[in-house]
C-alpha atoms as a PDB file:
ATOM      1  CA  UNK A   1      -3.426   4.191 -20.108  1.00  0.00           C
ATOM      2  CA  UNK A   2      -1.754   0.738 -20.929  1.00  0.00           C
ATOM      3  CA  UNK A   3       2.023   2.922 -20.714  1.00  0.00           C
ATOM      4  CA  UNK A   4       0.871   3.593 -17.522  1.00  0.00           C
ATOM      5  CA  UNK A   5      -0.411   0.644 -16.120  1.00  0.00           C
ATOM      6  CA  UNK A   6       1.765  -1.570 -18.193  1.00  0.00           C
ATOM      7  CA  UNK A   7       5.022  -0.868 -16.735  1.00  0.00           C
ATOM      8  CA  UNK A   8       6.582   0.271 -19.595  1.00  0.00           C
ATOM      9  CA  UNK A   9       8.168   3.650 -18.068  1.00  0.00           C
ATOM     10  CA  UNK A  10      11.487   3.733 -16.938  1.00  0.00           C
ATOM     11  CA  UNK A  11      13.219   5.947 -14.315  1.00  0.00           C
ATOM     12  CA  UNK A  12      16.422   7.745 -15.251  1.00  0.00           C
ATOM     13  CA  UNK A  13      18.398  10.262 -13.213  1.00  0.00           C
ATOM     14  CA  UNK A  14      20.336  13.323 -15.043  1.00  0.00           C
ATOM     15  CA  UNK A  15      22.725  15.138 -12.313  1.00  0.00           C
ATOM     16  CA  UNK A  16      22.532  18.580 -11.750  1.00  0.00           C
ATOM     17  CA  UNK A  17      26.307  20.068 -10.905  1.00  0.00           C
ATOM     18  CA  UNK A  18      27.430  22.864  -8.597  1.00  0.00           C
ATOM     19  CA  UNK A  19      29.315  25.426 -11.097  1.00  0.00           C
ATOM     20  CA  UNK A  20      31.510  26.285  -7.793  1.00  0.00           C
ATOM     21  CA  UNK A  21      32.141  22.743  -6.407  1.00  0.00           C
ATOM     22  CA  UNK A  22      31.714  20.437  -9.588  1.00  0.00           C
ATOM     23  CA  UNK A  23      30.006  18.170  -6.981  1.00  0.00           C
ATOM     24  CA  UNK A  24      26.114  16.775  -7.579  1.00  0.00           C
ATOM     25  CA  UNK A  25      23.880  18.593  -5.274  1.00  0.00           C
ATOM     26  CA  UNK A  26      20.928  17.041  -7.513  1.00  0.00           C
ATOM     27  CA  UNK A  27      19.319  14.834  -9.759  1.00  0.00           C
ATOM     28  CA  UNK A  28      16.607  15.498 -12.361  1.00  0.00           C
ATOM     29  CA  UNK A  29      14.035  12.461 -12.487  1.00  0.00           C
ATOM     30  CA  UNK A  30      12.932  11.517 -15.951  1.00  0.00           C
ATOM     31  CA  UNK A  31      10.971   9.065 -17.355  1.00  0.00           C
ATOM     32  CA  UNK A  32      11.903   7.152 -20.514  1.00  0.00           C
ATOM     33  CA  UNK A  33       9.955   4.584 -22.087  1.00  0.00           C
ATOM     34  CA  UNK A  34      10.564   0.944 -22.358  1.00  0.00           C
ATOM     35  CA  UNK A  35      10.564  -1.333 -25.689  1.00  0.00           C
ATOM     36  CA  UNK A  36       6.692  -2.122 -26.456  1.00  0.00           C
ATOM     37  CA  UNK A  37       5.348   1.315 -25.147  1.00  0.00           C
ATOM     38  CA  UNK A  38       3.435   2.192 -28.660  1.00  0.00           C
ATOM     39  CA  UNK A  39       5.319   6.028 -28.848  1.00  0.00           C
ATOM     40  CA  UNK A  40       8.670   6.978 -30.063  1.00  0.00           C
ATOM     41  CA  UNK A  41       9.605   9.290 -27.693  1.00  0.00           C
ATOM     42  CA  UNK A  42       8.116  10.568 -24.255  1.00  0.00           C
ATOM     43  CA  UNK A  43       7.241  13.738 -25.857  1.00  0.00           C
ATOM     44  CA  UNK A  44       5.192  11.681 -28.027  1.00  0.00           C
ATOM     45  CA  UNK A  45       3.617  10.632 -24.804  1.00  0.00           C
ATOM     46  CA  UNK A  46       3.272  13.619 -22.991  1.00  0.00           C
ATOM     47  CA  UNK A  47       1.328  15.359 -26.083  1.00  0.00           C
ATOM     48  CA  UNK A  48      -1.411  12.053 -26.609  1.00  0.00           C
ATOM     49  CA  UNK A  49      -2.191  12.694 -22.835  1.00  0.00           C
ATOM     50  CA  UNK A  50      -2.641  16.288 -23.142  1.00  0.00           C
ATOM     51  CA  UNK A  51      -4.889  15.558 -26.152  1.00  0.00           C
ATOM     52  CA  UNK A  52      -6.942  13.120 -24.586  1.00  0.00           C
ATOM     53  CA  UNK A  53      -6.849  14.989 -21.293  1.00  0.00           C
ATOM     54  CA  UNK A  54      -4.831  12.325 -19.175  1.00  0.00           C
ATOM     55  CA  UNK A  55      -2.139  14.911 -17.971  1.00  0.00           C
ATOM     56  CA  UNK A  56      -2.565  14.344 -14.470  1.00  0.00           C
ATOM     57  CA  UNK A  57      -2.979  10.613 -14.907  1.00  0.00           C
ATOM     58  CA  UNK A  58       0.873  10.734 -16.604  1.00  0.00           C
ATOM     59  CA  UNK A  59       1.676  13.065 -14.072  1.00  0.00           C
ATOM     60  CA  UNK A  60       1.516  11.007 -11.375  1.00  0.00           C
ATOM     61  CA  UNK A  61       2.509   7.829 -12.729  1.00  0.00           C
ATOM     62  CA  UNK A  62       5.589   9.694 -13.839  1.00  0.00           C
ATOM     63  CA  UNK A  63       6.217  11.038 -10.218  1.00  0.00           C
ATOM     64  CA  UNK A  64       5.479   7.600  -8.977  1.00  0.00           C
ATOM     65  CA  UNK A  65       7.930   6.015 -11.460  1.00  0.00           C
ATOM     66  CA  UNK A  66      10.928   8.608 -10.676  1.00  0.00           C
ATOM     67  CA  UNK A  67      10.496   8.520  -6.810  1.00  0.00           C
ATOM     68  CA  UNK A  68      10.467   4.385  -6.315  1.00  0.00           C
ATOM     69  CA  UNK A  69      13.734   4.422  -7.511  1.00  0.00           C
ATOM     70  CA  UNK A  70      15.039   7.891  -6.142  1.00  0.00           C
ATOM     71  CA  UNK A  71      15.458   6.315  -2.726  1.00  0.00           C
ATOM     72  CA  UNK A  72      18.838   4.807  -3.727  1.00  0.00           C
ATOM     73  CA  UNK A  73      20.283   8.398  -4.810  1.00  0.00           C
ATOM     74  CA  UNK A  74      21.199   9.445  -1.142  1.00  0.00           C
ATOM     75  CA  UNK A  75      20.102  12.202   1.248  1.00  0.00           C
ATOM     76  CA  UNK A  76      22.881  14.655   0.391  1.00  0.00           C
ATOM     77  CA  UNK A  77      21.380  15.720  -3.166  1.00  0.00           C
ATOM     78  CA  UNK A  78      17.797  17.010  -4.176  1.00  0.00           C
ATOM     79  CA  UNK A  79      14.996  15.042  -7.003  1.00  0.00           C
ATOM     80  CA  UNK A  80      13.276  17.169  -9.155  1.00  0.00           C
ATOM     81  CA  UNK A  81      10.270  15.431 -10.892  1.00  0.00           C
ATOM     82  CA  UNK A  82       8.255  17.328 -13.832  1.00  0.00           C
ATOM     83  CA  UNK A  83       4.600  18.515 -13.337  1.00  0.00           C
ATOM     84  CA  UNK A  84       2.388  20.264 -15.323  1.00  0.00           C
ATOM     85  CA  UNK A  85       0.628  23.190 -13.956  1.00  0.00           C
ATOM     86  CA  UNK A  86      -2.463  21.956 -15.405  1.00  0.00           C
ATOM     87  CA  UNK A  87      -2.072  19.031 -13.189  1.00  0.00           C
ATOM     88  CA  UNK A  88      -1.672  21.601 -10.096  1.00  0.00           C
ATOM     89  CA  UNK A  89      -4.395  23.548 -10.890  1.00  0.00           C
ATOM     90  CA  UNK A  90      -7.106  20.688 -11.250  1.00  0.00           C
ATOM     91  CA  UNK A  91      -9.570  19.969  -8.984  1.00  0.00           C
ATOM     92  CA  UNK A  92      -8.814  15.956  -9.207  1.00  0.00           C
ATOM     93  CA  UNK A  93      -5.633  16.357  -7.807  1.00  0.00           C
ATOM     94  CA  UNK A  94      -4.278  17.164  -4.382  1.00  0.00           C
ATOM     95  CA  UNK A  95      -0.490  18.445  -4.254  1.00  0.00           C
ATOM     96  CA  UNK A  96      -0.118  16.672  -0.857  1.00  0.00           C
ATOM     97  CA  UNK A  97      -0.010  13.526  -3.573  1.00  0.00           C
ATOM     98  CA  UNK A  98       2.932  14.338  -4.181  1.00  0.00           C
ATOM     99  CA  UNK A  99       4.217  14.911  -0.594  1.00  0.00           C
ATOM    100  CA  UNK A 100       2.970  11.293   0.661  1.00  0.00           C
ATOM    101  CA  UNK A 101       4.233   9.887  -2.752  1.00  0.00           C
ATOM    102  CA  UNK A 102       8.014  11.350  -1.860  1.00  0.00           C
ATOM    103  CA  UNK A 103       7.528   9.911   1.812  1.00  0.00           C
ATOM    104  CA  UNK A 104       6.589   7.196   0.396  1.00  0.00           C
ATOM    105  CA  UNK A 105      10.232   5.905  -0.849  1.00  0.00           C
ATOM    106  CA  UNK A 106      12.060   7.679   1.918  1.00  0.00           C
ATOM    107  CA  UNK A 107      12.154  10.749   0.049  1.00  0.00           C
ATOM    108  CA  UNK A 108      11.901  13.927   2.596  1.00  0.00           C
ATOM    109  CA  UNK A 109       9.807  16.988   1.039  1.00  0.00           C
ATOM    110  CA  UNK A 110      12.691  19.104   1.971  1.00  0.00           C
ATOM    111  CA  UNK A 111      14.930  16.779  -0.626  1.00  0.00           C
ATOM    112  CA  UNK A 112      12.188  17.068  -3.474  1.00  0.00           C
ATOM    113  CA  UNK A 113      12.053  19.827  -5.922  1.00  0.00           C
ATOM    114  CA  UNK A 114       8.685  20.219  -8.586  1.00  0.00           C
ATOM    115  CA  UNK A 115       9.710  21.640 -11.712  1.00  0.00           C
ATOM    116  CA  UNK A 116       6.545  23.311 -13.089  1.00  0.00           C
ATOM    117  CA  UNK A 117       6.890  22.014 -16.751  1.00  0.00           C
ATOM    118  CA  UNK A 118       6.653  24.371 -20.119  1.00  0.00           C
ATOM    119  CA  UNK A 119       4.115  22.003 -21.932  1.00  0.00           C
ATOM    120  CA  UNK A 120       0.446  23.435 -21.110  1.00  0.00           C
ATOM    121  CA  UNK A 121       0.049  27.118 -20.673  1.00  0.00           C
ATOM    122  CA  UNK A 122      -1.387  28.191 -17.139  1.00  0.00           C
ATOM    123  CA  UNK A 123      -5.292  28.329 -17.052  1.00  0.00           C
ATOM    124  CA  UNK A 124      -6.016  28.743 -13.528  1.00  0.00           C
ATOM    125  CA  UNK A 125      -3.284  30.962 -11.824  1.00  0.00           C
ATOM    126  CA  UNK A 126      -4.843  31.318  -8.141  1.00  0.00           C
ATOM    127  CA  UNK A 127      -5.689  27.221  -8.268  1.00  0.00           C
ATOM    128  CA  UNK A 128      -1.415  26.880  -9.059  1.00  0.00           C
ATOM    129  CA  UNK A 129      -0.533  29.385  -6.797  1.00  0.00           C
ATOM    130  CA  UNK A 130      -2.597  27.824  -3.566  1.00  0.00           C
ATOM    131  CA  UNK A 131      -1.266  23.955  -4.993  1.00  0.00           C
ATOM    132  CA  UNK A 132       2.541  25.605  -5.021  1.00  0.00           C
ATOM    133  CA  UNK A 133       2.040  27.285  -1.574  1.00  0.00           C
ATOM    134  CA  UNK A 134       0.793  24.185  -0.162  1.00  0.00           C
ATOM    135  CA  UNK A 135       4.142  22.411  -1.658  1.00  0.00           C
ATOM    136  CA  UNK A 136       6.071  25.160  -0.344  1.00  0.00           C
ATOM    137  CA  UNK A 137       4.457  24.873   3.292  1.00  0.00           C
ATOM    138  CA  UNK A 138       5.640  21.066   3.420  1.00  0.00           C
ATOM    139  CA  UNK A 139       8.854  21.843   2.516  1.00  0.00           C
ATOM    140  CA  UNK A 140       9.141  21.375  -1.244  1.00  0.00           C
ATOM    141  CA  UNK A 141      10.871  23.821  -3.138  1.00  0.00           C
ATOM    142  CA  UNK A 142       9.482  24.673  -6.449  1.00  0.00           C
ATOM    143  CA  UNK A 143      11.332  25.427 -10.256  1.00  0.00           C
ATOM    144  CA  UNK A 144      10.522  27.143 -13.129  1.00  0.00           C
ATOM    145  CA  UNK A 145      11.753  24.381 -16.133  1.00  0.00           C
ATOM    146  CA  UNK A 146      12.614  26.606 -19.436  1.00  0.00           C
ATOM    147  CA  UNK A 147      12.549  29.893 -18.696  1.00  0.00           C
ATOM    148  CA  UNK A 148      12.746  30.914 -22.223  1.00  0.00           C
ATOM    149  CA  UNK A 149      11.336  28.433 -24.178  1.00  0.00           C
ATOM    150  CA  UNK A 150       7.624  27.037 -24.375  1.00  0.00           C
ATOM    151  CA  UNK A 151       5.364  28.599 -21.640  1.00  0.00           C
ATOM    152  CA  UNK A 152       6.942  29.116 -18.626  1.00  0.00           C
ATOM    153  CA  UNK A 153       7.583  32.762 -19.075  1.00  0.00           C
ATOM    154  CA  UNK A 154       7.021  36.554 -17.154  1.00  0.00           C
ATOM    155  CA  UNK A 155       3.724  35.274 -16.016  1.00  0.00           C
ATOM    156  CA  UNK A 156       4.887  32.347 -14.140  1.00  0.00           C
ATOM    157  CA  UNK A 157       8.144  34.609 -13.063  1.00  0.00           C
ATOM    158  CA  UNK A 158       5.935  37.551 -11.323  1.00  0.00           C
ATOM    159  CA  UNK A 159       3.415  35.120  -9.954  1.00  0.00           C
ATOM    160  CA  UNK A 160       3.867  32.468  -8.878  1.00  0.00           C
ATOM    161  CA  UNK A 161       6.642  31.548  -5.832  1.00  0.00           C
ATOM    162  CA  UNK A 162       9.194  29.524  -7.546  1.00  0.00           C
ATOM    163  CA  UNK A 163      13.081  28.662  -5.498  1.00  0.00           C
ATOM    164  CA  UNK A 164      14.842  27.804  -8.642  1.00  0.00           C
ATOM    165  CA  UNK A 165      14.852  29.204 -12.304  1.00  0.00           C
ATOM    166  CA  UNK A 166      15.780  27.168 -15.130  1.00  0.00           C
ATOM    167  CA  UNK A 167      16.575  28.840 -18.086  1.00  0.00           C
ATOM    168  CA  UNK A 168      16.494  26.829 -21.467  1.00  0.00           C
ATOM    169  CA  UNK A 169      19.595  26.004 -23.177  1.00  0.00           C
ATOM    170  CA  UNK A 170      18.843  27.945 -26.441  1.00  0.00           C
ATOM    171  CA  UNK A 171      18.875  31.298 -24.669  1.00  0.00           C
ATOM    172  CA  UNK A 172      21.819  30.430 -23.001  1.00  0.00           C
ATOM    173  CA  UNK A 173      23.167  29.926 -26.500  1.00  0.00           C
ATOM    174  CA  UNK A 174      21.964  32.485 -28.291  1.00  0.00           C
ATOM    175  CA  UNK A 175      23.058  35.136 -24.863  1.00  0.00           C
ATOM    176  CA  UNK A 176      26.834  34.082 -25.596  1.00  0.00           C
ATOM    177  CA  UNK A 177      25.860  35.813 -29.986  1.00  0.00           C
ATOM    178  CA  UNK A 178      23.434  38.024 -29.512  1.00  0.00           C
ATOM    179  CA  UNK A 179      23.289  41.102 -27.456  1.00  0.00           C
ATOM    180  CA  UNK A 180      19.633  40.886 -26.867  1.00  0.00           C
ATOM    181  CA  UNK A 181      19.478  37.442 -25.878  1.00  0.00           C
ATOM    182  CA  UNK A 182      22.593  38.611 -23.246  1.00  0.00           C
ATOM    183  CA  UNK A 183      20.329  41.380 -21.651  1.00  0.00           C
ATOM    184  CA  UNK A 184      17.369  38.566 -21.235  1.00  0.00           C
ATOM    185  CA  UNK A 185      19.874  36.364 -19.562  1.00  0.00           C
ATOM    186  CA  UNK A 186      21.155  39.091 -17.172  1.00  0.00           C
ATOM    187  CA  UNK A 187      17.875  40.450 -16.150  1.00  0.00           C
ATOM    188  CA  UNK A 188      16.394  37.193 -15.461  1.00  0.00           C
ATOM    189  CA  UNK A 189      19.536  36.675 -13.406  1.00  0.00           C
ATOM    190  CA  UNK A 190      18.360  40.055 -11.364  1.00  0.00           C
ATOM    191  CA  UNK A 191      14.891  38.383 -10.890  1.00  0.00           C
ATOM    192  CA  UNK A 192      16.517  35.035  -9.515  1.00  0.00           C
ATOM    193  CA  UNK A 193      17.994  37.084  -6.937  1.00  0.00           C
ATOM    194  CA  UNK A 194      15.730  39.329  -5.985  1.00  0.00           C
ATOM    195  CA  UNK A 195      13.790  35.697  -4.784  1.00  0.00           C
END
């Protein structure tokens, strides 16, 4: 509560390149935290939330945090923030939270992208799936983080509506050794563009 509240999260921006053009067509908000926060890392952060059942509470604070300062990034590229699912399948939260949140700071829901994270596994499917439609209505486009890694796997591939799939960065490693890992990578390649 006091990270949040306390100011001690700070917005940085990692771009995402075209592999055709080299050019930014993106950015993906993070938070990082400031001297004084009480936790070595965010992950640190992240898991004391889910532990004391504060996920959403981080969530937006998080969101908030990345989009006051996303403004300055342009109109030309996208911002992806993090969410849990757990956050978009609770009852105390309204997805259109995020959508006034992006308007906000000048942020248009067709330039935001919510990257459903790998963290929590997915409790409620038909609560996530009517949150992600709703984001999907207003114009937000929606990501799989970490295909591969964590939670976000077939489940969240097959059902729920997701525009972008981000694989994680040890099966792209492993795909360039190992054979197996290779036919993973090119049939979630077929899925991606089958969407």
């Amino acid at each position: 509560e006091g990270v949040a509240e306390g100011g001690l999260l700070r917005a940085v921006y990692q771009p995402v390149l075209s592999l055709r053009t080299g050019l930014v067509v993106g950015f993906e908000g993070l938070v990082r935290l400031t001297e004084g926060a009480g936790f070595p890392d965010p992950t640190s952060l992240f898991m004391a939330a889910e532990a004391t059942n504060r996920t959403i509470d981080l969530d937006v604070v998080c969101a908030r945090t990345v989009l006051a300062g996303a403004g300055a990034l342009g109109t030309d590229a996208y911002i992806a923030i993090n969410v849990s699912p757990r956050t978009l399948e609770s009852d105390a939260f309204s997805p259109l939270e995020i959508v006034a949140l992006a308007r906000r700071h000048g942020i248009a829901p067709a330039q935001l992208v919510v990257e459903l994270t790998e963290r929590e596994a997915v409790e409620d499917l038909s609560k996530l799936q009517a949150a992600v439609a709703t984001l999907r209505r207003h114009g937000v486009r929606i990501a799989i983080d970490d295909v591969g890694a964590g939670n976000a796997g077939l489940r969240l591939l097959s059902e729920v509506d997701f525009d972008i799939m981000k694989i994680d960065l040890s099966l792209v490693r492993a795909g360039a050794h190992h054979a197996p890992s290779e036919a993973v990578l090119r049939a979630l390649g077929a899925v991606a563009r089958q969407r």
